[in-house]
PDB file of N, CA and C in Angstrom:
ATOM      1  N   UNK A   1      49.670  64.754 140.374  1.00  0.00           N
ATOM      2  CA  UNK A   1      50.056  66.089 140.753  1.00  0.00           C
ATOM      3  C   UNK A   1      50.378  66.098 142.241  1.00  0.00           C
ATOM      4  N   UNK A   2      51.321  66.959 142.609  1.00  0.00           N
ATOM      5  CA  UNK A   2      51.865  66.855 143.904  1.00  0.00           C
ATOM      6  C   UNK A   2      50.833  67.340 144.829  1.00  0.00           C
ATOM      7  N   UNK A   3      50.583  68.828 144.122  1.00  0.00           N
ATOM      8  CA  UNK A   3      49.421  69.544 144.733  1.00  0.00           C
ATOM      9  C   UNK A   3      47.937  69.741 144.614  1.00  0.00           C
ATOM     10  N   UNK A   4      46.868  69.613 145.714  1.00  0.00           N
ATOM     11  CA  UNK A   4      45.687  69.420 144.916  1.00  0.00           C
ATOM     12  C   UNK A   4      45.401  70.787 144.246  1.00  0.00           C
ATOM     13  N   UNK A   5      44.306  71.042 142.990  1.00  0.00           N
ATOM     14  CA  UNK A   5      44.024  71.907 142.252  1.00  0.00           C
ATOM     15  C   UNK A   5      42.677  72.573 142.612  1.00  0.00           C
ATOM     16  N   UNK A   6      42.446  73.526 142.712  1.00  0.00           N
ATOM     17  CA  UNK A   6      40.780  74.198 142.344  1.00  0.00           C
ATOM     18  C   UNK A   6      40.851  74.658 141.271  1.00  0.00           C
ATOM     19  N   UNK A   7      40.036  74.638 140.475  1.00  0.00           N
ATOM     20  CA  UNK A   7      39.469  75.409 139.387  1.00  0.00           C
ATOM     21  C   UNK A   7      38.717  76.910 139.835  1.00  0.00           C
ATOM     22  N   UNK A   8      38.572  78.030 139.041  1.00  0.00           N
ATOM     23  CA  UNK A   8      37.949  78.823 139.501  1.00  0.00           C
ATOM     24  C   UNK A   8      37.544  79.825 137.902  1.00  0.00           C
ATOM     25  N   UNK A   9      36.360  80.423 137.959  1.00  0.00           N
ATOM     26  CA  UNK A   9      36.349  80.898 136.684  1.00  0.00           C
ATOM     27  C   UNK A   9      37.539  81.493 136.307  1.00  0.00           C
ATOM     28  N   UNK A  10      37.608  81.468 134.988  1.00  0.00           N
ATOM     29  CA  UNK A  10      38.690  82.611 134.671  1.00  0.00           C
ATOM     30  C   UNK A  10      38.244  83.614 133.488  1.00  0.00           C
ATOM     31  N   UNK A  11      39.148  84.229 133.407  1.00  0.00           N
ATOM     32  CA  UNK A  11      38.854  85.585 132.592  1.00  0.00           C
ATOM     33  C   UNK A  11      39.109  85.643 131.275  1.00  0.00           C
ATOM     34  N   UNK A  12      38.145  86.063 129.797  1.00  0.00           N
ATOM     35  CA  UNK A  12      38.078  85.681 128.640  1.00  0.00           C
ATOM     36  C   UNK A  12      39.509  86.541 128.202  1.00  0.00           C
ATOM     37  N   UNK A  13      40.192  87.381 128.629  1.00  0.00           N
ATOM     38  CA  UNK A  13      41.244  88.163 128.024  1.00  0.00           C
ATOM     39  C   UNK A  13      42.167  88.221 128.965  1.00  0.00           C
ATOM     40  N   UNK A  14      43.915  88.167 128.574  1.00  0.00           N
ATOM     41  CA  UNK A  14      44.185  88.522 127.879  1.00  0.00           C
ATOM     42  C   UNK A  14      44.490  86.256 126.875  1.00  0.00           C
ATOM     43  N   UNK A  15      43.827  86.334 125.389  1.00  0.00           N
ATOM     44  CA  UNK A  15      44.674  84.585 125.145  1.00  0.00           C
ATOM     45  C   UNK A  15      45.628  84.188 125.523  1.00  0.00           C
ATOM     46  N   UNK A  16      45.445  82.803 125.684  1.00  0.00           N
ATOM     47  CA  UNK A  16      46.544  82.155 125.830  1.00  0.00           C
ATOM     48  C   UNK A  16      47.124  81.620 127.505  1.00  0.00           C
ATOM     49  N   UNK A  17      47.765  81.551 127.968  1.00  0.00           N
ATOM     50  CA  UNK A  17      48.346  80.855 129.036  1.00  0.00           C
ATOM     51  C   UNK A  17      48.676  82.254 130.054  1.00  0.00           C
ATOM     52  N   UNK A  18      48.581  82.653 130.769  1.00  0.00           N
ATOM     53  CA  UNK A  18      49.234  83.440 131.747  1.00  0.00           C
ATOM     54  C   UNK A  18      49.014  83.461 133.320  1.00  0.00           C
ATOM     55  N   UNK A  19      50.116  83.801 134.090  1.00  0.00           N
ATOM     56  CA  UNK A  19      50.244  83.758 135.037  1.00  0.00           C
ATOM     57  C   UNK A  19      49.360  84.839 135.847  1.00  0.00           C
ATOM     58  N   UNK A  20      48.898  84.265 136.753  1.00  0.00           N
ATOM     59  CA  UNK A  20      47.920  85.888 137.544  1.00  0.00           C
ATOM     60  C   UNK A  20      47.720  85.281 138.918  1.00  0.00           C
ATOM     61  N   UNK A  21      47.507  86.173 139.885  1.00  0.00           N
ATOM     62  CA  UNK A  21      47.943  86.091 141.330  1.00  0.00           C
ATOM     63  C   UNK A  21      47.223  84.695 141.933  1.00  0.00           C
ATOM     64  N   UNK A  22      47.940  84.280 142.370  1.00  0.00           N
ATOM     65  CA  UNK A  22      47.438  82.881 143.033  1.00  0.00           C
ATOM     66  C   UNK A  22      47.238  81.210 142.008  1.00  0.00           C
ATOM     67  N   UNK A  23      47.575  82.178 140.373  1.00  0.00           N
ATOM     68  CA  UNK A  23      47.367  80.516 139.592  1.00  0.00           C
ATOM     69  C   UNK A  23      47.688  80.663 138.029  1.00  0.00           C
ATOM     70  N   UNK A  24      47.185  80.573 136.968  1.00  0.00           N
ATOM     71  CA  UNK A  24      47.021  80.512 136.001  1.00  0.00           C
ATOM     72  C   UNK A  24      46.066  80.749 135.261  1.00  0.00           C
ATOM     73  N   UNK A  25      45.645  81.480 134.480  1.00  0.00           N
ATOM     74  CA  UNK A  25      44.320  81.895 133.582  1.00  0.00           C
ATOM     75  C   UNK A  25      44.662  81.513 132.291  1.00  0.00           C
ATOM     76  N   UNK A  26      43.570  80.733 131.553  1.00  0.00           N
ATOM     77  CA  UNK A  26      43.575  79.960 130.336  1.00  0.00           C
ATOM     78  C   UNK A  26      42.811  80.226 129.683  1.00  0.00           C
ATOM     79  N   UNK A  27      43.112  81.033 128.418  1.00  0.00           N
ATOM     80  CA  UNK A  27      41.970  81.481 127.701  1.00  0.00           C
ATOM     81  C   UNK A  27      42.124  81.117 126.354  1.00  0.00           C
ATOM     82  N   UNK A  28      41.127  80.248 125.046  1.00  0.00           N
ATOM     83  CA  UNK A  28      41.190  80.287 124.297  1.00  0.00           C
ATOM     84  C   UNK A  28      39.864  80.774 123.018  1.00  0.00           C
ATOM     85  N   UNK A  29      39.827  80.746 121.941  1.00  0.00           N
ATOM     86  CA  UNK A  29      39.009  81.525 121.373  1.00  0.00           C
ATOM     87  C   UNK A  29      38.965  80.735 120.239  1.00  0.00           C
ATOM     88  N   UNK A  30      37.640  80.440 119.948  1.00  0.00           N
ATOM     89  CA  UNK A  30      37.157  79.532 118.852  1.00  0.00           C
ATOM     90  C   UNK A  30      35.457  79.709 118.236  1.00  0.00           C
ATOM     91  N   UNK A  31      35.434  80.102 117.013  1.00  0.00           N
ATOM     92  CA  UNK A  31      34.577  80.729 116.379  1.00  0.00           C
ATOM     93  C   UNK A  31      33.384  79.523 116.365  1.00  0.00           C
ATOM     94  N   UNK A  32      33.526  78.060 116.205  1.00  0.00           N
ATOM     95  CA  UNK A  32      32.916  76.893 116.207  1.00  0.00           C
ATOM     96  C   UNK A  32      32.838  75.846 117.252  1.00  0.00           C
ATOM     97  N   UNK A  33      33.523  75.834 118.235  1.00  0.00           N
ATOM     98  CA  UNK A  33      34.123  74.817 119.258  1.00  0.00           C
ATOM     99  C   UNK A  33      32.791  74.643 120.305  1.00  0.00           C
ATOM    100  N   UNK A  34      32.474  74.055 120.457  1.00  0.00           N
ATOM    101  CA  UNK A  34      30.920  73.476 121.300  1.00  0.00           C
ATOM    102  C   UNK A  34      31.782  72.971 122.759  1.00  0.00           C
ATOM    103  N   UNK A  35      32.864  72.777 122.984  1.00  0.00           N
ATOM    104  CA  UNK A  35      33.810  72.099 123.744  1.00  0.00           C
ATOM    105  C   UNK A  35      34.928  72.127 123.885  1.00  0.00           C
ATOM    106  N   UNK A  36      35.657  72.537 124.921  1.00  0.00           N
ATOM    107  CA  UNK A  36      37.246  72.680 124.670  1.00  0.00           C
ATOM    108  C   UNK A  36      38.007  71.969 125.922  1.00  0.00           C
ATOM    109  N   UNK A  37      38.715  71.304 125.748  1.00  0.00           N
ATOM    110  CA  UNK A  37      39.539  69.937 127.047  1.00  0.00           C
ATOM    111  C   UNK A  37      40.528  70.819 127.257  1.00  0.00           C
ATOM    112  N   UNK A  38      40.907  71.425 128.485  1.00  0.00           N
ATOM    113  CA  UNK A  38      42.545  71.847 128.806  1.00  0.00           C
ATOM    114  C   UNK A  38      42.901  70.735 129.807  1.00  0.00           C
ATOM    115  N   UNK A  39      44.422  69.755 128.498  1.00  0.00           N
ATOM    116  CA  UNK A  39      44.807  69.092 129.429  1.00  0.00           C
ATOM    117  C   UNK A  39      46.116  69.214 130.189  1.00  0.00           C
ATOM    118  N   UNK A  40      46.075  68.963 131.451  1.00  0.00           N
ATOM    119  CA  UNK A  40      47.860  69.392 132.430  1.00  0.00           C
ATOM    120  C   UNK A  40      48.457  68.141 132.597  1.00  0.00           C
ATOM    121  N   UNK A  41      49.577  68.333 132.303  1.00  0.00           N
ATOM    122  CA  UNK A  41      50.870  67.267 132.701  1.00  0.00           C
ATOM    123  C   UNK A  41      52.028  67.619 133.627  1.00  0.00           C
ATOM    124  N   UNK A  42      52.231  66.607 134.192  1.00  0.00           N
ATOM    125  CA  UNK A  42      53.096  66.693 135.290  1.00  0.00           C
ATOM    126  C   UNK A  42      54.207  66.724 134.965  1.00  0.00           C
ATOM    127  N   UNK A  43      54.959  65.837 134.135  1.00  0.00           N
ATOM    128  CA  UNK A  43      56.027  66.278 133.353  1.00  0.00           C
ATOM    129  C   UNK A  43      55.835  66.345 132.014  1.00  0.00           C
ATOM    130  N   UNK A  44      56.939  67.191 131.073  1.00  0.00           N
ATOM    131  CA  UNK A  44      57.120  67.213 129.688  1.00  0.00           C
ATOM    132  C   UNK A  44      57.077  65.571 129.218  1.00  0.00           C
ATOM    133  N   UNK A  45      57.768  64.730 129.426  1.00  0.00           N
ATOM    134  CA  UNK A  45      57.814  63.038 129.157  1.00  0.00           C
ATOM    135  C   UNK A  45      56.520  62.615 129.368  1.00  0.00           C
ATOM    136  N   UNK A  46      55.581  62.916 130.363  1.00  0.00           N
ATOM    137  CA  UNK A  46      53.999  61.816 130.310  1.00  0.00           C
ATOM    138  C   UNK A  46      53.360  62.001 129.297  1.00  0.00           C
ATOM    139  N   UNK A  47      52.926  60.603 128.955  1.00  0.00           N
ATOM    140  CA  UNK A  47      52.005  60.057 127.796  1.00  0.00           C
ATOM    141  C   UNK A  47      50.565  60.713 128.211  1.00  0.00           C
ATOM    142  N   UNK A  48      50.057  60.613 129.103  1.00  0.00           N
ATOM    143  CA  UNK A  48      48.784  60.755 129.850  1.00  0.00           C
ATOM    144  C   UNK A  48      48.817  62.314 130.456  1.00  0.00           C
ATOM    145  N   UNK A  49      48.036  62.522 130.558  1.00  0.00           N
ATOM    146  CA  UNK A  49      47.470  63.970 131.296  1.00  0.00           C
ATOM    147  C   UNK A  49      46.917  63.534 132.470  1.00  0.00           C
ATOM    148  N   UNK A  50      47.230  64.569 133.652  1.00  0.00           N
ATOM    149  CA  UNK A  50      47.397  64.109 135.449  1.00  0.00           C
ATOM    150  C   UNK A  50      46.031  64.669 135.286  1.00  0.00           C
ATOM    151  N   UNK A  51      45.535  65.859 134.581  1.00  0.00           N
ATOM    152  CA  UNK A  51      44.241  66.392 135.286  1.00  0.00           C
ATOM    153  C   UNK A  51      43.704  67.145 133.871  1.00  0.00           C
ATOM    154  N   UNK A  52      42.571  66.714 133.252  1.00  0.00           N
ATOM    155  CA  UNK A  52      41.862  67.604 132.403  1.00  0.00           C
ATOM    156  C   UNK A  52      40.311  68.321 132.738  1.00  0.00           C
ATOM    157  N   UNK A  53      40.257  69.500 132.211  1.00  0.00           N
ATOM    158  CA  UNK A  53      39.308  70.142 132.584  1.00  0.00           C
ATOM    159  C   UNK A  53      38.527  70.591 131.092  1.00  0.00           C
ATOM    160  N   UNK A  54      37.395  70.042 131.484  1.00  0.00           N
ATOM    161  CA  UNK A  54      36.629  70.786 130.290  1.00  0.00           C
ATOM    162  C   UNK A  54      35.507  72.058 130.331  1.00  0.00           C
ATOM    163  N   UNK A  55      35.469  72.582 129.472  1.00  0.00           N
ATOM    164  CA  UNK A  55      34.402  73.918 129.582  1.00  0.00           C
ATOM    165  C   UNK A  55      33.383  73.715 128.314  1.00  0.00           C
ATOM    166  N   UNK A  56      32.676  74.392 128.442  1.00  0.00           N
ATOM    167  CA  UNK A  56      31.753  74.515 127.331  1.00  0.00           C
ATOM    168  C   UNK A  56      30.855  76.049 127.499  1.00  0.00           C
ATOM    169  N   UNK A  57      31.236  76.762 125.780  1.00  0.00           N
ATOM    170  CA  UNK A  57      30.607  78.329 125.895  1.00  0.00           C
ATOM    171  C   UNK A  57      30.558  78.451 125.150  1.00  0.00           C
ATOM    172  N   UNK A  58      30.603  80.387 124.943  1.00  0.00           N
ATOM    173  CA  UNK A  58      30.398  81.123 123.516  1.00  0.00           C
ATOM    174  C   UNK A  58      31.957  80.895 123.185  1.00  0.00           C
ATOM    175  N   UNK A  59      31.849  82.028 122.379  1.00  0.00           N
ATOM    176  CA  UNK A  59      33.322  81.895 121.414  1.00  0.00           C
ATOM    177  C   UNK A  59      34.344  82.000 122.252  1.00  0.00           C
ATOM    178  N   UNK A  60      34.644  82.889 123.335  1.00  0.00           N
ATOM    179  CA  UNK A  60      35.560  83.016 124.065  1.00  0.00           C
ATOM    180  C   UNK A  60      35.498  82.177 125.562  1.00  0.00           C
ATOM    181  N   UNK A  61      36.256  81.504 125.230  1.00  0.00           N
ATOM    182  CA  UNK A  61      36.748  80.313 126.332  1.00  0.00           C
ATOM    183  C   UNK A  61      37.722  80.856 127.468  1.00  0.00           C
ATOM    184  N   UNK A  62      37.173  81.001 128.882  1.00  0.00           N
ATOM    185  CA  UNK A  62      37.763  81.518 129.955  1.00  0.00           C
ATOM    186  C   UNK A  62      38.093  80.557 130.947  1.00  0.00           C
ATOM    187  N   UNK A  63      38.430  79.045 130.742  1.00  0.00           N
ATOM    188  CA  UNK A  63      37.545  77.752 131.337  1.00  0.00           C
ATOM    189  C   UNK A  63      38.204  77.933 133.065  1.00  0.00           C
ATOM    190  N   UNK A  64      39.752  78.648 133.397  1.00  0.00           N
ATOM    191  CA  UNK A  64      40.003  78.420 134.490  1.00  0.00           C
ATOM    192  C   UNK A  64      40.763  78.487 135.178  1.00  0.00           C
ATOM    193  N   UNK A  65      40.991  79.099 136.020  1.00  0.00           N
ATOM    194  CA  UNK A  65      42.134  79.860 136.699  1.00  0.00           C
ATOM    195  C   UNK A  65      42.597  78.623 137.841  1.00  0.00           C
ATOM    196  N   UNK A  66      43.908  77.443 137.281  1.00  0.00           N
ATOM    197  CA  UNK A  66      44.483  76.936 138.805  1.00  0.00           C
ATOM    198  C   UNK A  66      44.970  77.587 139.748  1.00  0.00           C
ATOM    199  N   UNK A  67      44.263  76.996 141.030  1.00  0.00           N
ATOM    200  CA  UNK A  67      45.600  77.179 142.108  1.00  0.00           C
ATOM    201  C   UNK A  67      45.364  76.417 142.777  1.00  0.00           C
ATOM    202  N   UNK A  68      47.314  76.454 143.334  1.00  0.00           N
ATOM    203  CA  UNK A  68      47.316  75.291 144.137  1.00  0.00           C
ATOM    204  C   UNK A  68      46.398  75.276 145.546  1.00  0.00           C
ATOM    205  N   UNK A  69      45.496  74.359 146.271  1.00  0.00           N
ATOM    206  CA  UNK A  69      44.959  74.714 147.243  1.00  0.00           C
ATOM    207  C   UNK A  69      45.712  73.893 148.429  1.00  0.00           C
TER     208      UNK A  69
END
C-alpha cells in the first residue's frame, strides 16, 4: 500500500462498504461467525492481500474504519 493505514472502530450500521469522512466503514452481519478477516488489495489483479484485518464479536461486525494516516 502506498499509504500507511490506521484502523479505528467502526460503526455496526449502515452494511456493507461505505465511504465516511476521513476513510471507510465496514460492516458485516453474521448470525454464527466467531471471526471475520477483511481483506484489502492494492490492485484488482493481486493474488495476495496488502493488508488484512481481523475482528472478533457479536452478530454485528463493525471491525473498521481506514484512513489514510
Amino acid at each position: 500500500m502506498d499509504a500507511a493505514l490506521t484502523v479505528a472502530p467502526g460503526r455496526p450500521y449502515p452494511l456493507g462498504a461505505h465511504r465516511v469522512e476521513g476513510g471507510t466503514n465496514f460492516s458485516v452481519w453474521s448470525h454464527t461467525a466467531a471471526q471475520i478477516d477483511l481483506l484489502l488489495f492494492d490492485d484488482a489483479d493481486d493474488s495476495r492481500p496488502s493488508r488484512r484485518i481481523s475482528a472478533t464479536s457479536s452478530e454485528n461486525w463493525g471491525p473498521a474504519s481506514e484512513r489514510p494516516s
